[in-house]
Structure formats: C-alpha cells, structure tokens
N, C-alpha and C. Protein backbone atom coordinates (compact mmCIF):
# COMPACT_ATOMS: atom_id res chain seq x y z
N UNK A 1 -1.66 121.74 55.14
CA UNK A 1 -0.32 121.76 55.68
C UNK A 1 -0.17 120.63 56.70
N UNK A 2 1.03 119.73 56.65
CA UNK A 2 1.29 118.83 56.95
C UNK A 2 1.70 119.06 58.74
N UNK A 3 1.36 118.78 59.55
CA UNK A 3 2.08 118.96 60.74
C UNK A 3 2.65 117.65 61.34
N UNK A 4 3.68 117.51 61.73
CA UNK A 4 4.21 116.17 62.08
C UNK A 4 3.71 116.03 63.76
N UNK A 5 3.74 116.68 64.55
CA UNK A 5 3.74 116.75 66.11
C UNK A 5 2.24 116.96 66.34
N UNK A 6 1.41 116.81 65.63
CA UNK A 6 -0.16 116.70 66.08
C UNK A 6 -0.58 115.47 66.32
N UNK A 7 -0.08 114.27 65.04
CA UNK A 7 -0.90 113.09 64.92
C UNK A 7 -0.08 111.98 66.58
N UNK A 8 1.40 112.33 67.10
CA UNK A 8 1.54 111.26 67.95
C UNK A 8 0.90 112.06 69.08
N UNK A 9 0.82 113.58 69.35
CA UNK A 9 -0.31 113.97 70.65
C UNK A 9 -1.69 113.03 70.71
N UNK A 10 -2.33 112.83 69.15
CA UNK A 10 -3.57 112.28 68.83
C UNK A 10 -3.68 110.95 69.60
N UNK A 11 -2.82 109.93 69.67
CA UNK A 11 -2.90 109.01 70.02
C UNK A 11 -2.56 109.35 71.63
N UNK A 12 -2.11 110.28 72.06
CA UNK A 12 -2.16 110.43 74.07
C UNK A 12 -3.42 110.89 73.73
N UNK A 13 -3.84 111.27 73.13
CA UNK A 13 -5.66 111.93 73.92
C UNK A 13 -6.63 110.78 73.64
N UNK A 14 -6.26 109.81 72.84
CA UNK A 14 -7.13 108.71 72.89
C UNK A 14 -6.53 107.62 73.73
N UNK A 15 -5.45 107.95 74.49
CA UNK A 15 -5.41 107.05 75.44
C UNK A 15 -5.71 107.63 76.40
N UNK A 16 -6.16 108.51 76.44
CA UNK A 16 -6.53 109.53 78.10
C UNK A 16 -7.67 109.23 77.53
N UNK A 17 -8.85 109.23 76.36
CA UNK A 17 -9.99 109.06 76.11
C UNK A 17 -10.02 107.55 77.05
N UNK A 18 -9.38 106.86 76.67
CA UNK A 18 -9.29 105.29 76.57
C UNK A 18 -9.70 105.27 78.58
N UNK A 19 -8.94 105.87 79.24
CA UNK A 19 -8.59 105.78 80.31
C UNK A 19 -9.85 106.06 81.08
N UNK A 20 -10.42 107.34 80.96
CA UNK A 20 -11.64 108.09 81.39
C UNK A 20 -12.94 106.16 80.46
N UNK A 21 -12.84 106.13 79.73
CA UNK A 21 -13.85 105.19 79.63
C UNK A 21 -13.59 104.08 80.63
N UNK A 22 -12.34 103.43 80.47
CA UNK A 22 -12.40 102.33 81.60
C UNK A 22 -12.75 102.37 82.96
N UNK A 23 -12.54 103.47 83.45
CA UNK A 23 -12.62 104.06 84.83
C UNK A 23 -13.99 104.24 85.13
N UNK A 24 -14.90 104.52 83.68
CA UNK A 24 -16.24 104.20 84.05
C UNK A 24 -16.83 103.44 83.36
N UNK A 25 -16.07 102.42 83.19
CA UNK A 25 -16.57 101.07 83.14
C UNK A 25 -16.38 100.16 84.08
N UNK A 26 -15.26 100.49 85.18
CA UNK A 26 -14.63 99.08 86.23
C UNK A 26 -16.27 99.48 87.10
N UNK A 27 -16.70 100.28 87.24
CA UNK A 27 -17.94 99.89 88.37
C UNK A 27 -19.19 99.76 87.65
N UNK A 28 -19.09 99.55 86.44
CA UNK A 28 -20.56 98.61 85.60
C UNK A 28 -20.41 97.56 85.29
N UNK A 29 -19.02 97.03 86.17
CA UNK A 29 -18.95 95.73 85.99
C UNK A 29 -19.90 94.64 87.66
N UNK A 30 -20.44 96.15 88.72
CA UNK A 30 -21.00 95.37 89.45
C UNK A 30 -22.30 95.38 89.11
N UNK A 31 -22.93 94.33 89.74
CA UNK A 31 -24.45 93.79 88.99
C UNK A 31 -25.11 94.60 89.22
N UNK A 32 -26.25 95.05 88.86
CA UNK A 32 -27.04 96.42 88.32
C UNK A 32 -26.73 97.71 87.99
N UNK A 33 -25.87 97.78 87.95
CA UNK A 33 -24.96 98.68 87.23
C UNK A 33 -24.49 99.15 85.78
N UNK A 34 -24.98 97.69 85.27
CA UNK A 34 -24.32 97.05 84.14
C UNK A 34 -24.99 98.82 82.78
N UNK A 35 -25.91 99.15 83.52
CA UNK A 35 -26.46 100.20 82.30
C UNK A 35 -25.34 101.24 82.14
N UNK A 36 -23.93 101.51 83.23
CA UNK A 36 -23.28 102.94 83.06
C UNK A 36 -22.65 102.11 81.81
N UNK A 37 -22.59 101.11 81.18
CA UNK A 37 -21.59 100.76 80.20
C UNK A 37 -22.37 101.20 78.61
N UNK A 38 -23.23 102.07 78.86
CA UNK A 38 -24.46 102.47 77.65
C UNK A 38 -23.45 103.77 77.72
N UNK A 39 -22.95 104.50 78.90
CA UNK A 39 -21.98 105.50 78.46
C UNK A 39 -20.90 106.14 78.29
N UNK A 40 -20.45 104.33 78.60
CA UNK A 40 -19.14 104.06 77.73
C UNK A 40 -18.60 103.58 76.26
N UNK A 41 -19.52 103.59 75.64
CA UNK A 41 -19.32 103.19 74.39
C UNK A 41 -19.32 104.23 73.90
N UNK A 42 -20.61 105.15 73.90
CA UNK A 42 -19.89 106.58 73.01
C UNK A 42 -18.45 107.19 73.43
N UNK A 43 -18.19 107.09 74.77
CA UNK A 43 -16.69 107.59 74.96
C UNK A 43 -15.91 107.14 74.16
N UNK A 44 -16.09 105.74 74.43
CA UNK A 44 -14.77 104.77 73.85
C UNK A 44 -14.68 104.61 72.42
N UNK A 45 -15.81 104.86 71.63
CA UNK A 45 -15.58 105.41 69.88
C UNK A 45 -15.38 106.67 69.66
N UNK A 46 -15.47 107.24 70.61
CA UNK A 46 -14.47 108.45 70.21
C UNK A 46 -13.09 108.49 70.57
N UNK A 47 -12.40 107.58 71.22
CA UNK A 47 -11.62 107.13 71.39
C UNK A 47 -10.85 107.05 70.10
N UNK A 48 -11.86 105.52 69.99
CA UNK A 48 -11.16 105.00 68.56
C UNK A 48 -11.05 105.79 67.44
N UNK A 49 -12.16 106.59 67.34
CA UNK A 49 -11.60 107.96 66.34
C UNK A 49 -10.85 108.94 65.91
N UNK A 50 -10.41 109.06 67.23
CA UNK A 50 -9.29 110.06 67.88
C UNK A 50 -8.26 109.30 67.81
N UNK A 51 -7.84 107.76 68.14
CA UNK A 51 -6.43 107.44 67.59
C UNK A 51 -6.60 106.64 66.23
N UNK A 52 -7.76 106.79 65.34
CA UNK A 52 -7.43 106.06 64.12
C UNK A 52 -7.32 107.77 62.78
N UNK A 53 -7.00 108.50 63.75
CA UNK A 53 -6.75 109.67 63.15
C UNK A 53 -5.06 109.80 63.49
N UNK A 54 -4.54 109.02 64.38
CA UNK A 54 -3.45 109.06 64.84
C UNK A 54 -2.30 108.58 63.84
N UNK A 55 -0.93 108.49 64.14
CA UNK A 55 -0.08 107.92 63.35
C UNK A 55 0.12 106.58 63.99
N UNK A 56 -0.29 105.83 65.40
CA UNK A 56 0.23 105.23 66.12
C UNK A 56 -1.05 104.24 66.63
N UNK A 57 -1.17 102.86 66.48
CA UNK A 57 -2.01 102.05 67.16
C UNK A 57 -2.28 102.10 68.24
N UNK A 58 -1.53 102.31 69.13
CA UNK A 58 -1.87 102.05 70.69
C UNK A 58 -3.30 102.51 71.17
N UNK A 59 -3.07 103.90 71.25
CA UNK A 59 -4.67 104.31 71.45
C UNK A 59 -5.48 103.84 71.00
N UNK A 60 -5.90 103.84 69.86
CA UNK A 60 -7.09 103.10 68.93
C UNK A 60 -7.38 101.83 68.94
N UNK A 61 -6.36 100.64 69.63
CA UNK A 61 -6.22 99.67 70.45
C UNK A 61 -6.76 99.61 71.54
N UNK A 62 -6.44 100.31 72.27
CA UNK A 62 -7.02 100.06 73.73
C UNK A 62 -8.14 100.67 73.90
N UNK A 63 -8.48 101.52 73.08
CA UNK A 63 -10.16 102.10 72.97
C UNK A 63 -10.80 100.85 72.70
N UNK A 64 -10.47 100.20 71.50
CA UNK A 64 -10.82 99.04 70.92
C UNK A 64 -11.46 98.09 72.52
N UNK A 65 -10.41 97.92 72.76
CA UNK A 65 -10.47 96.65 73.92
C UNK A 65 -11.50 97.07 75.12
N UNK A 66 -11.54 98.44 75.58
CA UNK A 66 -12.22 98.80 76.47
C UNK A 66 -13.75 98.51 75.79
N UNK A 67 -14.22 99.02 74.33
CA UNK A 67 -15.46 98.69 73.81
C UNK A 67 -15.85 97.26 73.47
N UNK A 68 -14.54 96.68 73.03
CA UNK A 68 -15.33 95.27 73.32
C UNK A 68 -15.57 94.59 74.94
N UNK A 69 -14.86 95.29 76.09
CA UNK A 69 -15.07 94.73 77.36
C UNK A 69 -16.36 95.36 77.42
N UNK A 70 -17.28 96.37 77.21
CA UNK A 70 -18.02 97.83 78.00
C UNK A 70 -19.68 96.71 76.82
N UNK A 71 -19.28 96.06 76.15
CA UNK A 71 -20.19 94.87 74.56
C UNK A 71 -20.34 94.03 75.47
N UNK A 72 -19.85 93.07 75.76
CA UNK A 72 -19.45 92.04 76.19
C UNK A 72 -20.54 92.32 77.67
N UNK A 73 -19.73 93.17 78.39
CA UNK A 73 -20.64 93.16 79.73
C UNK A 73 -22.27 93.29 79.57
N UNK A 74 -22.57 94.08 78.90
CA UNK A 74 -23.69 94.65 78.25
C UNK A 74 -24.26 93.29 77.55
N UNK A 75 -23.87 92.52 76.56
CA UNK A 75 -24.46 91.47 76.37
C UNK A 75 -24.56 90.18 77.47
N UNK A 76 -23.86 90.27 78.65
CA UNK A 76 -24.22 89.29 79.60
C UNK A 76 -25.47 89.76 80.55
N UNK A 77 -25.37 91.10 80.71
CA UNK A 77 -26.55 91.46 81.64
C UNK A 77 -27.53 92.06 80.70
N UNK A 78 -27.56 91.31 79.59
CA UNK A 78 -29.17 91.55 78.56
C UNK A 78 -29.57 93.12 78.00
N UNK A 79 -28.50 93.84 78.44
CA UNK A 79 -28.72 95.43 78.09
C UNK A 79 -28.96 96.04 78.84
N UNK A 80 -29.46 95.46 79.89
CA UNK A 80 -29.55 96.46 81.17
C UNK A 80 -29.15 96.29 82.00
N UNK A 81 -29.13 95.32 83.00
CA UNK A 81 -28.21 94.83 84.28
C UNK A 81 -27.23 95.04 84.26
C-alpha cells in the first residue's frame, strides 16, 4: 500500500540525519581529532539511505556532501589525525 505522506517526512529525517552528522564533524575538523570523522560516515550513509528512499533530493544531497567533507578530512590527516 502506497502511502503518499511517508516518503517527503523521509527526506526531513535525513536531513536531521544530515545535521546530527555535521555537528559531529565541525570539531574533527580540529587537528587530532580528525578520528571522530570514522563516526561520521556511518551516520551520514544512513543518511543517504534514508533520503534515497525519499521522493525528494535534498536530504540525500546533503548527506552526500557532509560524507564527502567527513572523506576528504580523513584523507588529509592519513586516517587518523
């Protein structure tokens, strides 16, 4: 059974997913730190899961962006820093 009013909630909970990851990612962006971004990536693909289940990009977007920032940091400080 088809429900219409589930899939655009889907995409607010992956932007509240989205949100809770960035928030713990802005302080693994200071130097030795760099390891809390090991537990932001599982957040933030569930993110993306949660709005590519959605009817609506946004969420699944900005999950997107937070995991390639949470990559990115993680590959400058070698995986751990």
């Amino acid at each position: 059974m088809y429900q219409p009013y589930i899939t655009p909630m889907l995409n607010i909970v992956s932007i509240l997913i989205g949100i809770v990851a960035l928030l713990l990612a802005i302080p693994s962006t200071i130097p030795f730190l760099g390891w809390g971004n090991w537990f932001v990536l599982p957040i933030a693909l569930a993110g993306v899961g949660v709005g590519a289940l959605s009817s609506s990009n946004g969420g699944r977007n900005f999950c997107l962006l937070v995991l390639v920032l949470a990559v990115l940091r993680l590959m400058l400080g070698g995986g751990i820093i």
